[in-house]
C-alpha atoms as a PDB file:
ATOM      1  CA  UNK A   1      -6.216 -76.263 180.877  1.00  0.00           C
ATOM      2  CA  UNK A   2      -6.822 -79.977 179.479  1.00  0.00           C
ATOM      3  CA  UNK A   3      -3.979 -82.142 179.337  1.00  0.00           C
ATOM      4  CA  UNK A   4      -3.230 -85.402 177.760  1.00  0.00           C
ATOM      5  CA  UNK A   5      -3.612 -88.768 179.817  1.00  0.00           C
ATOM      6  CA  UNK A   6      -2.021 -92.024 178.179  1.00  0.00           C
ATOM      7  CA  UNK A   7      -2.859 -94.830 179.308  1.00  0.00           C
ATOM      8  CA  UNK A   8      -0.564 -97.504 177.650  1.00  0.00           C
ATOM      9  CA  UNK A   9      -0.060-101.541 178.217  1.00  0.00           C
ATOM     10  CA  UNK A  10       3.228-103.371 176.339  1.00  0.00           C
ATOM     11  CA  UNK A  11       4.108-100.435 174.579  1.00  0.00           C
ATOM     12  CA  UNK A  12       0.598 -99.581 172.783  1.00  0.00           C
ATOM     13  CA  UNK A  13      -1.891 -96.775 173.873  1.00  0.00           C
ATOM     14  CA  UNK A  14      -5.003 -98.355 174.745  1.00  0.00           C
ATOM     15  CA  UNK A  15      -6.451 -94.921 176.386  1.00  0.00           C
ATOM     16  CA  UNK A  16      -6.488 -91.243 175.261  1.00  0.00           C
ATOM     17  CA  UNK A  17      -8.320 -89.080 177.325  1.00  0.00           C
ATOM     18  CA  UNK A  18      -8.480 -84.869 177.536  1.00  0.00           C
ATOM     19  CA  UNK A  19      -8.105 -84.430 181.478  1.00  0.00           C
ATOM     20  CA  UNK A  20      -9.246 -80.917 182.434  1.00  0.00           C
ATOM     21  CA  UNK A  21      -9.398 -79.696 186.416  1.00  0.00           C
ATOM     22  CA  UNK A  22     -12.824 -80.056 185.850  1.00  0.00           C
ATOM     23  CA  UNK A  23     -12.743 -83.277 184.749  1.00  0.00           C
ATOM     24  CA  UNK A  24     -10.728 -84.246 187.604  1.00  0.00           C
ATOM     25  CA  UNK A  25     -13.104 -82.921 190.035  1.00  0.00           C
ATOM     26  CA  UNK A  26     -16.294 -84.583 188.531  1.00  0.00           C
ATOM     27  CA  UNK A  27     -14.185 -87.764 188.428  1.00  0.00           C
ATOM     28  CA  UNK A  28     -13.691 -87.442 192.288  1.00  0.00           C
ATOM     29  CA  UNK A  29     -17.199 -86.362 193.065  1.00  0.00           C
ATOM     30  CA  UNK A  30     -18.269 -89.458 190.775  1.00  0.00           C
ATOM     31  CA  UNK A  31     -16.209 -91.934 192.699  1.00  0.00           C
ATOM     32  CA  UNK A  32     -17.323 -90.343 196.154  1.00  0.00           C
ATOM     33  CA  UNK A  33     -21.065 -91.145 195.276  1.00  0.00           C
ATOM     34  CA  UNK A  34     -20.522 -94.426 193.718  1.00  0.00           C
ATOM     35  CA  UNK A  35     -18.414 -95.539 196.840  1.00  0.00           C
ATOM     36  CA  UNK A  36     -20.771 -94.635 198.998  1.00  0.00           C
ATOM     37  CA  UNK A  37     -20.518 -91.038 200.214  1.00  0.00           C
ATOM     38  CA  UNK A  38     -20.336 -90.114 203.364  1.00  0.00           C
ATOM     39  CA  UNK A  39     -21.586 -93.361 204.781  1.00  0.00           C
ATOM     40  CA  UNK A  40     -18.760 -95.458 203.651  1.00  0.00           C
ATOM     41  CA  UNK A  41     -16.094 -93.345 205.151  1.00  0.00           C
ATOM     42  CA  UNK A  42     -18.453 -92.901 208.151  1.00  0.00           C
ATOM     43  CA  UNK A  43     -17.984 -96.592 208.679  1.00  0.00           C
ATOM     44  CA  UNK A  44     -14.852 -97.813 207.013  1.00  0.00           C
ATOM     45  CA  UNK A  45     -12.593 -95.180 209.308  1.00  0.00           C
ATOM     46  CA  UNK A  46     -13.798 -96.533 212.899  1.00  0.00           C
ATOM     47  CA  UNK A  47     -13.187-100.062 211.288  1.00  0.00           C
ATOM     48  CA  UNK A  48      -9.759 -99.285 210.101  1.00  0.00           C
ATOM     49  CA  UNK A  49      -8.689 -97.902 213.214  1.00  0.00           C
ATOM     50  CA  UNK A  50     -10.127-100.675 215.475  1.00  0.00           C
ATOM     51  CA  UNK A  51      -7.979-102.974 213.493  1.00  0.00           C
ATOM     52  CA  UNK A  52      -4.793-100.186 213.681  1.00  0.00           C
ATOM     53  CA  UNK A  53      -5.204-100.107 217.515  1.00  0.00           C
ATOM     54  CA  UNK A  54      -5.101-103.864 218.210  1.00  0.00           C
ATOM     55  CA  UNK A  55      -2.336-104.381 215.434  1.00  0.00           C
ATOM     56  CA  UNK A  56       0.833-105.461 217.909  1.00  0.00           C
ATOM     57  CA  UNK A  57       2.996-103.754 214.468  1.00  0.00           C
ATOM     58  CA  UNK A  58       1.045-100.719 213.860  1.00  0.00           C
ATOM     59  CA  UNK A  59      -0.953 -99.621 217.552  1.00  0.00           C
ATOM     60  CA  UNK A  60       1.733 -98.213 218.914  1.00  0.00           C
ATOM     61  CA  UNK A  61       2.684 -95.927 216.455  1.00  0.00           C
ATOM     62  CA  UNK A  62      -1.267 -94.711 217.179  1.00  0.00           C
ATOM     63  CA  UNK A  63      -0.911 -94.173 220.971  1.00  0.00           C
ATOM     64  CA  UNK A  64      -1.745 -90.372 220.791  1.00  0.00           C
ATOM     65  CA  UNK A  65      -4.958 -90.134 220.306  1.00  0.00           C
ATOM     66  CA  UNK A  66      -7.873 -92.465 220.775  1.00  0.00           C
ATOM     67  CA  UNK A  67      -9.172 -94.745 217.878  1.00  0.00           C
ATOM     68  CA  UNK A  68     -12.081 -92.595 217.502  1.00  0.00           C
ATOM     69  CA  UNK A  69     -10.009 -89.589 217.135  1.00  0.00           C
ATOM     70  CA  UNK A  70      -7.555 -91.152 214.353  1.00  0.00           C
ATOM     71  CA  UNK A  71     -11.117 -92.020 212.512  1.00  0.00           C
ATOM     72  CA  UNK A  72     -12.358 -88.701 213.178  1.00  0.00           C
ATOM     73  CA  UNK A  73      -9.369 -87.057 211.406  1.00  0.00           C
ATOM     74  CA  UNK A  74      -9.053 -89.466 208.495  1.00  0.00           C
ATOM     75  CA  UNK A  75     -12.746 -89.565 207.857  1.00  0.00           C
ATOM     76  CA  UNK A  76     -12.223 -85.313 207.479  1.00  0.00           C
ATOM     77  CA  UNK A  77      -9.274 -85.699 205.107  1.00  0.00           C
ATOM     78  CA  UNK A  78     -11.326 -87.951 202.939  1.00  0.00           C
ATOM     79  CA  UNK A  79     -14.417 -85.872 203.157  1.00  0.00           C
ATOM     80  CA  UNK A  80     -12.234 -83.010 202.233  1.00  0.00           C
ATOM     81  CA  UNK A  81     -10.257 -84.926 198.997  1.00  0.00           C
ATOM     82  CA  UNK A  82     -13.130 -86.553 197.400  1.00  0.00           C
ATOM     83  CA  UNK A  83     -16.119 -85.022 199.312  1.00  0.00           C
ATOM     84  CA  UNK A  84     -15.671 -81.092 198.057  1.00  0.00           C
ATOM     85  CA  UNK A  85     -13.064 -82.447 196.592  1.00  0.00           C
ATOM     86  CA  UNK A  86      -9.965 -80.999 196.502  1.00  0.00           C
ATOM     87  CA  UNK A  87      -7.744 -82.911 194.886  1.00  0.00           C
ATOM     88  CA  UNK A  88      -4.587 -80.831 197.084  1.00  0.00           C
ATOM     89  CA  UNK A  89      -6.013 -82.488 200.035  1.00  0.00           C
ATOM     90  CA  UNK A  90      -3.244 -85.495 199.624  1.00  0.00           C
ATOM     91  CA  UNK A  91      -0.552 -82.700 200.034  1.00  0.00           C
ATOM     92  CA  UNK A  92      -1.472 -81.004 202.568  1.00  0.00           C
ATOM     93  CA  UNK A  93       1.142 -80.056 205.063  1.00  0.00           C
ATOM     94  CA  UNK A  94      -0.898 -80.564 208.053  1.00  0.00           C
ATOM     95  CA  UNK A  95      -1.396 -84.064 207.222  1.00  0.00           C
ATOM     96  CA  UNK A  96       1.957 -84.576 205.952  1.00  0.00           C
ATOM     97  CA  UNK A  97       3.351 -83.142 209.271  1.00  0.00           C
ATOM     98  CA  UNK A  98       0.905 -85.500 211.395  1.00  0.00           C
ATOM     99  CA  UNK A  99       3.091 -88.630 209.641  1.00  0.00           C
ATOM    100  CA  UNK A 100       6.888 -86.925 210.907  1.00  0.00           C
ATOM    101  CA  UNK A 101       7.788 -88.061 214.341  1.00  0.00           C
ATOM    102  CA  UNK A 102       7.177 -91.795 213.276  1.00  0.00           C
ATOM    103  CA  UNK A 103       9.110 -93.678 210.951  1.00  0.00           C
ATOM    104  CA  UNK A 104       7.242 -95.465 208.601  1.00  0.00           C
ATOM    105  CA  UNK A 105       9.020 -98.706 207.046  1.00  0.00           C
ATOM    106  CA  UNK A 106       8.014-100.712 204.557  1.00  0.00           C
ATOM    107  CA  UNK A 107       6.561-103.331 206.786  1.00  0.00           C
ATOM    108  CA  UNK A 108       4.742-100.856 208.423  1.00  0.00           C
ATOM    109  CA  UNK A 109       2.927 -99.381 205.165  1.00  0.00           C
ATOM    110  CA  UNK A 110       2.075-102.839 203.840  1.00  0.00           C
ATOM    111  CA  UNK A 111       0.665-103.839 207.089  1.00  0.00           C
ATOM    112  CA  UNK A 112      -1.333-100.314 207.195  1.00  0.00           C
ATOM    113  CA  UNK A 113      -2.664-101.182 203.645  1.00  0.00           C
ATOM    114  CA  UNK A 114      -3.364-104.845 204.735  1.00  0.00           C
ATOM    115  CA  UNK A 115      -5.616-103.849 207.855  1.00  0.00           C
ATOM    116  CA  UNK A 116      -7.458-101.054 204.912  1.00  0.00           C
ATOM    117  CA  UNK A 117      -8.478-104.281 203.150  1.00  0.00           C
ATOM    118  CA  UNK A 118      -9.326-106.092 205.737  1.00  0.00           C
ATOM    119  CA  UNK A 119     -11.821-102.906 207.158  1.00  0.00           C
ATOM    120  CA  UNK A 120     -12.989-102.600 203.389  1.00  0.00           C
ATOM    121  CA  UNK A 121     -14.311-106.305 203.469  1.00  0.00           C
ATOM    122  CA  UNK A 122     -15.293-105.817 207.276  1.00  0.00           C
ATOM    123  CA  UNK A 123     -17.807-103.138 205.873  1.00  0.00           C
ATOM    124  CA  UNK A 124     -18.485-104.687 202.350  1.00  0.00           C
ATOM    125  CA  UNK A 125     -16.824-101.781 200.858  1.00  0.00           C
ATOM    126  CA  UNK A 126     -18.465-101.533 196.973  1.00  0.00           C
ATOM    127  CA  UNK A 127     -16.227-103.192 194.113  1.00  0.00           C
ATOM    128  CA  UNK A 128     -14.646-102.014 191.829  1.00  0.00           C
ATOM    129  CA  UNK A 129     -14.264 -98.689 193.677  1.00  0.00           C
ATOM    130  CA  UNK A 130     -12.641-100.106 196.724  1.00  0.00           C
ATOM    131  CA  UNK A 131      -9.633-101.350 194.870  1.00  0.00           C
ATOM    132  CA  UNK A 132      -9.611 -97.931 193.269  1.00  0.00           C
ATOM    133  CA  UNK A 133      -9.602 -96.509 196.526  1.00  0.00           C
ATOM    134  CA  UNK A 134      -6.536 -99.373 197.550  1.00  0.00           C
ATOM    135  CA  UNK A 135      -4.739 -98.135 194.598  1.00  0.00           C
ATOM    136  CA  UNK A 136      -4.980 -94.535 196.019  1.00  0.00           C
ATOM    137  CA  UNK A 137      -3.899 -95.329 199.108  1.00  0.00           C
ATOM    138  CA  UNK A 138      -0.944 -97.784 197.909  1.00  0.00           C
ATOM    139  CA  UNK A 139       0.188 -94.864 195.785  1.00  0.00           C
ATOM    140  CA  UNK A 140      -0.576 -92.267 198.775  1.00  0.00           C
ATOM    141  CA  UNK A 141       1.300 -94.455 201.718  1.00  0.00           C
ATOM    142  CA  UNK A 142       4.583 -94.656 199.235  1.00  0.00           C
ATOM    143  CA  UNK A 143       4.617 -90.270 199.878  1.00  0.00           C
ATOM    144  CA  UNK A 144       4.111 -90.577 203.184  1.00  0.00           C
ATOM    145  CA  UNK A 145       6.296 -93.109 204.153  1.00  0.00           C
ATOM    146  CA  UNK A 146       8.741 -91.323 202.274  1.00  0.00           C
ATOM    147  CA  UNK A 147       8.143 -88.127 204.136  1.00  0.00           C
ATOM    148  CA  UNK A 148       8.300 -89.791 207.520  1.00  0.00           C
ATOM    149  CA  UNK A 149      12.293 -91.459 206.053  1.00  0.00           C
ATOM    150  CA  UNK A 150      13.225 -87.754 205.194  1.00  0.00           C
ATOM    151  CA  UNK A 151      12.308 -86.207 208.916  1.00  0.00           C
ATOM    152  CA  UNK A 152      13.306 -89.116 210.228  1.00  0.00           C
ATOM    153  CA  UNK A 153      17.629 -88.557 208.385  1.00  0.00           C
ATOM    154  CA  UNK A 154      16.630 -84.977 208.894  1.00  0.00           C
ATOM    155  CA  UNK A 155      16.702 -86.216 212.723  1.00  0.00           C
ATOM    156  CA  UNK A 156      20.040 -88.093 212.583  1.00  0.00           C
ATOM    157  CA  UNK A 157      18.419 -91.553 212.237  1.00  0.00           C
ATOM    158  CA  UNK A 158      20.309 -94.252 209.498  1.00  0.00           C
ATOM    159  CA  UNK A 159      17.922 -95.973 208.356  1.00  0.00           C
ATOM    160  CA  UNK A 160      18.643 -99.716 206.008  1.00  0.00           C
ATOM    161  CA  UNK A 161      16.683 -99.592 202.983  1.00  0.00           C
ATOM    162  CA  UNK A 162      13.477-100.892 204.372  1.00  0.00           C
ATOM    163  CA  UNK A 163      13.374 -97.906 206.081  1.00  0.00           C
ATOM    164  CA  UNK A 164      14.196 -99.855 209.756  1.00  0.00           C
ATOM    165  CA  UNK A 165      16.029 -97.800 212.072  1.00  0.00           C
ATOM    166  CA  UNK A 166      19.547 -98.900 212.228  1.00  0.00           C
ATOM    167  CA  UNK A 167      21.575 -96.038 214.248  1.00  0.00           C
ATOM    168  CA  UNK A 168      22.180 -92.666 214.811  1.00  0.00           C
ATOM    169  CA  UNK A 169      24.447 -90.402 213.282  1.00  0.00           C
ATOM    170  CA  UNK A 170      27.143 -89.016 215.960  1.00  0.00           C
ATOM    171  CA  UNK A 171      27.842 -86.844 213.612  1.00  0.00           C
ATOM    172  CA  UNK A 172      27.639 -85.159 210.114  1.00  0.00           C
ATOM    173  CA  UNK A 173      30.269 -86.925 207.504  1.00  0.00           C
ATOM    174  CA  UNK A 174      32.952 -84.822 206.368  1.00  0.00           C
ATOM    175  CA  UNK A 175      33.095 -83.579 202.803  1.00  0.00           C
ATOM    176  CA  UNK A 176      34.443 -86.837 200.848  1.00  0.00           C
ATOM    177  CA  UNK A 177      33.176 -89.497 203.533  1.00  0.00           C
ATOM    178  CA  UNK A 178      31.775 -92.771 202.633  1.00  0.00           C
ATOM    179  CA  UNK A 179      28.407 -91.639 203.787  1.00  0.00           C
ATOM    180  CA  UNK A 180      28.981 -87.988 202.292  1.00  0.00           C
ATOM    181  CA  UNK A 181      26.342 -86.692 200.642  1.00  0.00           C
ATOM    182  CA  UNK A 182      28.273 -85.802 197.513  1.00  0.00           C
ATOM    183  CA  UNK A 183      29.447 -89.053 197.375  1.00  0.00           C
ATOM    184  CA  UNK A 184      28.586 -90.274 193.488  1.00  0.00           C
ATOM    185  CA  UNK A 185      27.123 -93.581 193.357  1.00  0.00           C
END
């Protein structure tokens, strides 16, 4: 089933494309060979994770598993998402999941996307399709650090709204409290 993809800038359509699930898929298996394949993630995972684990911000929310494990698993989501592809791969609830015990602020997701630059140039990651890739993963972290906020109230956490932990709820509000959630804004 094709759709219709506007691309706009200041109000005027500079871009109308047809986008069909096909097209979607030859799109990612386009930008997987023109990035680099296999290799690229093969090195640009290890890299990333290096960086992660000696980040005094980010390690230890990474103290699980070993480096190489954390590049392990990414490098398989990414192989999965562009390397099949399937383009449900960003969804999936096993990788969502892996993102719910930690709570991921905003300082924390700019710092993650930071250290993916920073392994991009480490690697001499191909241009233009490395800032594609950024863009994917600036639009990707937003979902997941919005996942981690949910399971994270979901646990009885108050977070402020950059997503720092600032208490725990004693207790659920009652109907009609300040912080009820029918409260109208």
């Amino acid at each position: 089933m094709a759709r219709k993809h506007v691309i706009s800038r200041h109000g005027k359509v500079i871009l109308l494309e047809e986008v069909t699930e096909e097209g979607s898929l030859e799109l990612a298996r386009r930008f997987y060979r023109e990035i680099g394949g296999a290799d690229f993630f093969d090195r640009l995972c290890p890299a990333f994770y290096r960086l992660v684990v000696a980040d005094p911000l980010l390690g230890p929310l990474f103290t699980a598993r070993s480096a190489e494990e954390h590049a392990r698993r990414l490098k398989g989501h990414f192989e999965r998402m562009y390397g099949r592809p399937d383009l449900t791969e960003g969804w999936n609830p096993r990788f969502l999941a892996a993102h719910l015990d930690a709570v991921i602020s905003n300082q924390h997701r700019r710092r993650w996307l930071d250290l993916f630059r920073a392994a991009g140039e480490e690697i001499g990651a191909p241009e233009p399709r490395f800032s594609d890739f950024m863009s994917t993963m600036t639009n990707g972290s937003g979902a997941v650090t919005a996942a981690s906020r949910g399971a994270a109230i979901a646990r009885g956490l108050r977070l402020d709204r950059e997503g720092n932990v600032i208490g725990r709820r004693t207790a659920r509000p009652a109907e009609g409290d300040a912080d009820s959630d029918d409260e109208e804004d």
